[in-house]
N, C-alpha and C. Protein backbone atom coordinates (compact mmCIF):
# COMPACT_ATOMS: atom_id res chain seq x y z
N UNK A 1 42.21 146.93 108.88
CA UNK A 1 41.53 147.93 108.08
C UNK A 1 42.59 148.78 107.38
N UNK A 2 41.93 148.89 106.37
CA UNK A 2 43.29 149.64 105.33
C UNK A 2 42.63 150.97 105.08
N UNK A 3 43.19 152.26 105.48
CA UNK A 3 43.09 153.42 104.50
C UNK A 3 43.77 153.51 103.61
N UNK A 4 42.81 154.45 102.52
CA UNK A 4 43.52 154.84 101.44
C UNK A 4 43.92 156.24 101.40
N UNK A 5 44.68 157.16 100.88
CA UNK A 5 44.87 158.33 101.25
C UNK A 5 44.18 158.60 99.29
N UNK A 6 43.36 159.43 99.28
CA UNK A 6 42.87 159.48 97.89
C UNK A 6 43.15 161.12 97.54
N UNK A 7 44.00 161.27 96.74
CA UNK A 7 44.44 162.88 96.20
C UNK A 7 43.23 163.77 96.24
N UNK A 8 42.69 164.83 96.70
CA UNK A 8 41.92 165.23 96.05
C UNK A 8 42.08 166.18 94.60
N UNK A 9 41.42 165.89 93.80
CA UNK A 9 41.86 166.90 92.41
C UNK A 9 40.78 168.03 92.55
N UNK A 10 41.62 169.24 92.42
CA UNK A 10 40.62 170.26 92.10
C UNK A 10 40.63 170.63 91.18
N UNK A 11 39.40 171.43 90.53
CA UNK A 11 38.85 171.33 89.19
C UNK A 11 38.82 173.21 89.35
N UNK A 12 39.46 173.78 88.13
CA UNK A 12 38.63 175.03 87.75
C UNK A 12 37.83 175.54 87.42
N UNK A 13 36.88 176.27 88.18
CA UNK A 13 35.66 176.78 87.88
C UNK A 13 35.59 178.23 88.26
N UNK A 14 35.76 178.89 86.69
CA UNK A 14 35.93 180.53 87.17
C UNK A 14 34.37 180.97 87.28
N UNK A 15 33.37 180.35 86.76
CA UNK A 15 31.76 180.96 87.23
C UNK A 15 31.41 180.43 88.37
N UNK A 16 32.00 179.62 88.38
CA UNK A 16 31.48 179.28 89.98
C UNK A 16 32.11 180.60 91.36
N UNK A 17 33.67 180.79 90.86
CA UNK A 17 33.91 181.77 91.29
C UNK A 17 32.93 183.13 91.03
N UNK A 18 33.22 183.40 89.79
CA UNK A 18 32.53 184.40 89.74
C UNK A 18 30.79 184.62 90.35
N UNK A 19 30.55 183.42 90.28
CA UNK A 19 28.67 183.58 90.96
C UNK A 19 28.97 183.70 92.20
N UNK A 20 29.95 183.41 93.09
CA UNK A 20 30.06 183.17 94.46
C UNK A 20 30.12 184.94 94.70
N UNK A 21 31.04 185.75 94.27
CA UNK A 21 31.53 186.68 94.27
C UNK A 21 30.10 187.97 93.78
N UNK A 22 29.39 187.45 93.30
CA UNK A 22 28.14 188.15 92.90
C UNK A 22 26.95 187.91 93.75
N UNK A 23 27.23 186.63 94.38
CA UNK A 23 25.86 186.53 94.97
C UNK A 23 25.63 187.21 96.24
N UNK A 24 27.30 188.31 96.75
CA UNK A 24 27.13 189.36 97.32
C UNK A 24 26.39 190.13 97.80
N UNK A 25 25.18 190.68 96.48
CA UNK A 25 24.84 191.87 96.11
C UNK A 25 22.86 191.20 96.56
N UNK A 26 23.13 190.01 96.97
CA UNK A 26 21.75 189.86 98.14
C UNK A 26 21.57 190.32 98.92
N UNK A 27 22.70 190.79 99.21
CA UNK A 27 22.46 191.66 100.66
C UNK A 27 21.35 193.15 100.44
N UNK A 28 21.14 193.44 99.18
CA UNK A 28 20.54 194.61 98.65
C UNK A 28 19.19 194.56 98.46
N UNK A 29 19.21 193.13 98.60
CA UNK A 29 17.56 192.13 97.92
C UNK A 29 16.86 191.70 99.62
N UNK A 30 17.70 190.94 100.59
CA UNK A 30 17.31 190.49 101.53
C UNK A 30 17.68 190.96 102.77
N UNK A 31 18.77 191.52 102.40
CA UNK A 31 19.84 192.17 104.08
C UNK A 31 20.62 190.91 104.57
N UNK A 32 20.68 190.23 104.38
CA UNK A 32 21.28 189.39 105.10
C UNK A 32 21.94 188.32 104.27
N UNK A 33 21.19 187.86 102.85
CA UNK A 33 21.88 186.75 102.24
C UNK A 33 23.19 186.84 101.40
N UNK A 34 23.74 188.19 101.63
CA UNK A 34 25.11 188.55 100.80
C UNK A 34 26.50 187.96 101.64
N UNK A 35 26.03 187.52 102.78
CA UNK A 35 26.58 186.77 103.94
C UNK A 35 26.48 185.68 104.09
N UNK A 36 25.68 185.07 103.96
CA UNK A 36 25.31 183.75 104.24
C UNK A 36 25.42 182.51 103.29
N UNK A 37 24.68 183.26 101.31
CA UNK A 37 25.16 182.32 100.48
C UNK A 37 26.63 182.19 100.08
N UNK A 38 27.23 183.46 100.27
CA UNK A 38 28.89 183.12 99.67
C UNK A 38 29.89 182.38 100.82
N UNK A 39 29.14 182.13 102.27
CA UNK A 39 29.76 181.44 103.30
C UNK A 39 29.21 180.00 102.81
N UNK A 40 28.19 179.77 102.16
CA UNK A 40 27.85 177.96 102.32
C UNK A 40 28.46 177.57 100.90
N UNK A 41 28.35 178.67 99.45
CA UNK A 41 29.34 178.07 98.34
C UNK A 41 30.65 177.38 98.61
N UNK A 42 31.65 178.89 99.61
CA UNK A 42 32.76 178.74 100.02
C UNK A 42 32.73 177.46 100.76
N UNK A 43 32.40 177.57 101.73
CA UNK A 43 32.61 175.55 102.94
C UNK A 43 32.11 174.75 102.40
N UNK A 44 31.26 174.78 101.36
CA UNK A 44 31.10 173.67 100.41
C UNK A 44 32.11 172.77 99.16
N UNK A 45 32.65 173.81 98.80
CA UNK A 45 33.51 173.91 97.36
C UNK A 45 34.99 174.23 97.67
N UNK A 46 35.55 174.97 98.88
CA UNK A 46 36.70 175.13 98.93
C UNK A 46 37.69 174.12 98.39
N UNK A 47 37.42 172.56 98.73
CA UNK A 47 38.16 171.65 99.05
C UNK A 47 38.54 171.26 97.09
N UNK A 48 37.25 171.67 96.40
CA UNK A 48 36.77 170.47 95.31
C UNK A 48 37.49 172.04 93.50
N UNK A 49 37.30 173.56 94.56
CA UNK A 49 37.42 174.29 93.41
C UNK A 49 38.48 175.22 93.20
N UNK A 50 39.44 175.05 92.23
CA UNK A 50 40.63 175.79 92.41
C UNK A 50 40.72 176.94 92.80
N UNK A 51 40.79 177.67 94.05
CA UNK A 51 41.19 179.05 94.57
C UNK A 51 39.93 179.51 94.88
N UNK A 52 39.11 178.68 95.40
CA UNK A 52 37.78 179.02 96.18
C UNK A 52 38.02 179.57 97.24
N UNK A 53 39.33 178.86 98.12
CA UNK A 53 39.60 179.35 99.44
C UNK A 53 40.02 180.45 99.42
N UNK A 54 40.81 180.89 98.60
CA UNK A 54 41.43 182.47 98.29
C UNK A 54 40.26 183.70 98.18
N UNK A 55 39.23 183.21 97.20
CA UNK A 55 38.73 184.19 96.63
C UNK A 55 37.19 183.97 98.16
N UNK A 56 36.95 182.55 98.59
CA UNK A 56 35.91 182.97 99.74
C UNK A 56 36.28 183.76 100.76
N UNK A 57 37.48 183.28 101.50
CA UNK A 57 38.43 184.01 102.67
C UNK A 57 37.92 185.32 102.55
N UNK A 58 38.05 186.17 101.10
CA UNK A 58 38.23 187.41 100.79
C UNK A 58 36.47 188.14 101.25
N UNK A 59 35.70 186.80 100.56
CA UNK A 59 34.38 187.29 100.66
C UNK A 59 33.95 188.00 101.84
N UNK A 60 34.01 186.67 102.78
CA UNK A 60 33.82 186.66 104.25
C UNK A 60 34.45 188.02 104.71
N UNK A 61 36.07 188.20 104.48
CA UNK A 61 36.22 189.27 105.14
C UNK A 61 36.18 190.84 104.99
N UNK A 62 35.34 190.14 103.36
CA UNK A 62 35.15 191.97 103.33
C UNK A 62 33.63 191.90 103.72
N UNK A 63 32.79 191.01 103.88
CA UNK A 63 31.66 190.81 104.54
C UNK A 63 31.59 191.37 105.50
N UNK A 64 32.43 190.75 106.22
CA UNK A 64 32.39 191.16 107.51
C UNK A 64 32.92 192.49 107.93
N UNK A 65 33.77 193.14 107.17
CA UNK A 65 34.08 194.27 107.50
C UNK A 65 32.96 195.14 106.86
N UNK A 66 32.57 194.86 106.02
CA UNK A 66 31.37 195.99 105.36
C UNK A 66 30.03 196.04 106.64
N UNK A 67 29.70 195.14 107.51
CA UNK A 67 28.90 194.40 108.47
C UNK A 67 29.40 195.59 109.48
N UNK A 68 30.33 195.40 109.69
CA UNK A 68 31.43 196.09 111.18
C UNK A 68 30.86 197.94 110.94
N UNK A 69 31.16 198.09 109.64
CA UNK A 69 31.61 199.78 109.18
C UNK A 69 30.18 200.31 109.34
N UNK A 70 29.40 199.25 108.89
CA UNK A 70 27.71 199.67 108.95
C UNK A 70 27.32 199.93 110.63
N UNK A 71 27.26 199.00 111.49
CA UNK A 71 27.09 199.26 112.73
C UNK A 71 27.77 200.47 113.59
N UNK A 72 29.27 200.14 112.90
CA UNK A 72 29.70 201.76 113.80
C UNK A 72 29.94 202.81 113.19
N UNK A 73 28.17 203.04 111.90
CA UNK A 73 27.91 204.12 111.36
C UNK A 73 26.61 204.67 112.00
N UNK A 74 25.83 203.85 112.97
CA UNK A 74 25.13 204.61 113.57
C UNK A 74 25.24 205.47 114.72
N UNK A 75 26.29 205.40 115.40
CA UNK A 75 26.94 205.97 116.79
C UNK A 75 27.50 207.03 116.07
N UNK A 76 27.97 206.95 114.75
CA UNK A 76 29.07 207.88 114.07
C UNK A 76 27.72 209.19 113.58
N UNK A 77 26.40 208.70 113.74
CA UNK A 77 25.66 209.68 113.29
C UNK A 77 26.11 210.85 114.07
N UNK A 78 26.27 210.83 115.63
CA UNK A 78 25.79 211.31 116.53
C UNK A 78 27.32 212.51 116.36
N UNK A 79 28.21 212.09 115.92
CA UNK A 79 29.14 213.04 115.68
C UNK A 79 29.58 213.59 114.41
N UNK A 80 28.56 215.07 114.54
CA UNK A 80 28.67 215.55 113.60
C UNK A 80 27.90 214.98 112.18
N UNK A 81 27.33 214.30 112.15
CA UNK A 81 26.60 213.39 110.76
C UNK A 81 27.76 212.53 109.87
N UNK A 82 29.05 211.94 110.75
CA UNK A 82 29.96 211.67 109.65
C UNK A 82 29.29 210.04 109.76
N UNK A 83 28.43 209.41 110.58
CA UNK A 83 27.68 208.30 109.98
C UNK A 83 27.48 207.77 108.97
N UNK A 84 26.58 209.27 108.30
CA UNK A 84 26.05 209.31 107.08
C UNK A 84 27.02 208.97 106.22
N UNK A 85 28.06 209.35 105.87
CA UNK A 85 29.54 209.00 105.00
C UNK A 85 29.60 207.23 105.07
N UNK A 86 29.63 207.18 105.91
CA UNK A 86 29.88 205.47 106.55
C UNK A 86 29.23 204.63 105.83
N UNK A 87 27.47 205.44 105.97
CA UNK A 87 26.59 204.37 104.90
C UNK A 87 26.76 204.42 103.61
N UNK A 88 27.28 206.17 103.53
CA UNK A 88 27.45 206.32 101.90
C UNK A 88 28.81 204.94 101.30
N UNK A 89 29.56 204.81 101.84
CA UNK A 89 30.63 204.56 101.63
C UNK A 89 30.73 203.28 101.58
N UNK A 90 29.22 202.46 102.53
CA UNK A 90 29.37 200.81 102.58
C UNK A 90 28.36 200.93 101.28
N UNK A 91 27.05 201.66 100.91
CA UNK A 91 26.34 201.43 99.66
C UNK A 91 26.74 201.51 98.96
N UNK A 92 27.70 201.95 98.44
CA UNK A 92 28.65 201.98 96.96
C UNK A 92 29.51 201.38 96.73
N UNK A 93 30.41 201.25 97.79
CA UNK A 93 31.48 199.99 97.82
C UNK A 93 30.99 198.84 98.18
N UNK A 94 29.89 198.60 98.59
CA UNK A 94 29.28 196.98 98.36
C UNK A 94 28.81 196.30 97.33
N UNK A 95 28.52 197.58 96.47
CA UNK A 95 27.66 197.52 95.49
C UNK A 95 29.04 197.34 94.59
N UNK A 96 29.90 197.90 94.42
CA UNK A 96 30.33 197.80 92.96
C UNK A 96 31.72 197.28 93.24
N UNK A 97 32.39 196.92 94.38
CA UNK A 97 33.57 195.47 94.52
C UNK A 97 33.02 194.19 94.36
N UNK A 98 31.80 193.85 94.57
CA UNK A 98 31.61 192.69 94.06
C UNK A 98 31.43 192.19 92.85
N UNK A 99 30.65 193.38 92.01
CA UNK A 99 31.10 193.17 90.21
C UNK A 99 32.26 193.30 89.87
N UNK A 100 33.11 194.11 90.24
CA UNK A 100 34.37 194.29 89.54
C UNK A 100 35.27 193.26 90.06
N UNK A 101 35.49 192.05 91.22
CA UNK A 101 35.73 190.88 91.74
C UNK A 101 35.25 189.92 90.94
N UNK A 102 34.09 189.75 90.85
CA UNK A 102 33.06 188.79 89.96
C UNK A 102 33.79 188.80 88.48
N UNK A 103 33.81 189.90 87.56
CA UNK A 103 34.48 190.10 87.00
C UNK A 103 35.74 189.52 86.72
N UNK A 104 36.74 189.82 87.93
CA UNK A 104 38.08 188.85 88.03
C UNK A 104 37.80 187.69 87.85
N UNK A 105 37.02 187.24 88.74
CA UNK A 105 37.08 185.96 88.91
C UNK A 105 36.60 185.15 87.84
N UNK A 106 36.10 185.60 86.99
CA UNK A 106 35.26 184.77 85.79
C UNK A 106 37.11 185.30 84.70
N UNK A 107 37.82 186.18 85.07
CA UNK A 107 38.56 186.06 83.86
C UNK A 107 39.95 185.31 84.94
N UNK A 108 39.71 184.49 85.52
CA UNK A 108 40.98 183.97 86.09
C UNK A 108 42.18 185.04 87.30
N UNK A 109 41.59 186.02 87.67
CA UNK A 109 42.79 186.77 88.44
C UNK A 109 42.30 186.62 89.84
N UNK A 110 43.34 187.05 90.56
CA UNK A 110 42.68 187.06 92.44
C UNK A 110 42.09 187.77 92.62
N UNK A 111 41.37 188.12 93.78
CA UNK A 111 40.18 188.82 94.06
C UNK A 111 41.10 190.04 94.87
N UNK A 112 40.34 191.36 94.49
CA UNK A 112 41.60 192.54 94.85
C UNK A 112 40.34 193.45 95.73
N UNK A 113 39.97 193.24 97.51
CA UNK A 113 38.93 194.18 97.84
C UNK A 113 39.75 194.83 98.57
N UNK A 114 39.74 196.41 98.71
CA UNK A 114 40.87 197.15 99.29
C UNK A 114 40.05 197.50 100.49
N UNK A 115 40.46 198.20 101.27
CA UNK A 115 40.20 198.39 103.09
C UNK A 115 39.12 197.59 103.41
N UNK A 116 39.85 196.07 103.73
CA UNK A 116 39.34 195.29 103.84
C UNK A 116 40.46 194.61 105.65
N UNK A 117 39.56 194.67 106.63
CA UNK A 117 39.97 193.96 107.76
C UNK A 117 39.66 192.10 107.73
N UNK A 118 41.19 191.96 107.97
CA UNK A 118 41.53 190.34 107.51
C UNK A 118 40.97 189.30 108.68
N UNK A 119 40.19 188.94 108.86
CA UNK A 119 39.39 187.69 109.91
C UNK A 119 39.81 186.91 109.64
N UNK A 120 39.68 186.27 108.59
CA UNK A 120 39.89 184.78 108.52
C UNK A 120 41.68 184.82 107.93
């Protein structure tokens, strides 16, 4: 039996980036799918789309840190109301790093999300 080792070529696709990077903002629509669709684009496409892995990695982990900041904003109620800051701070910065990313990503640059805890 013979393998072949077959190159894979990846192809650029900055809307694909960029939709991945937008489809974020489900989380606003469903609670939950701003997580879930930019994890199945990403493990789908990493392999096939130039700098998918770069710009999903990023998704996931500001996902997940926006996920993290939310939960230990309800304990944070209890001192002093600085909770409330917490939510203020994940509703606005969830809301508007993923357009201004989306953005990048449709004009070709890396994805830039700042206090962002690195998981993956």
């Amino acid at each position: 039996m013979e393998i072949i080792n077959q190159k894979s070529i990846q192809r650029t696709d900055n809307q694909l980036l960029a939709l991945t990077h937008a489809s974020q903002l489900l989380t606003y629509l469903t609670g939950f799918g701003g997580l879930i669709v930019p994890l199945v684009i990403w493990l789908s496409s990493k392999d096939s789309v130039h700098g998918m892995d770069e710009h999903g990695r990023s998704i996931i982990n500001f996902q997940l840190t926006m996920i993290l900041l939310f939960v230990l904003s309800f304990p944070a109620i209890l001192l002093f109301g600085l909770g409330i800051l917490g939510f203020i701070y994940v509703g606005i910065i969830g809301f508007i790093l993923p357009i201004v990313n989306a953005v990048r990503a449709a004009n070709g640059e890396a994805p830039s999300y700042f206090s962002t805890i690195k998981f993956i």
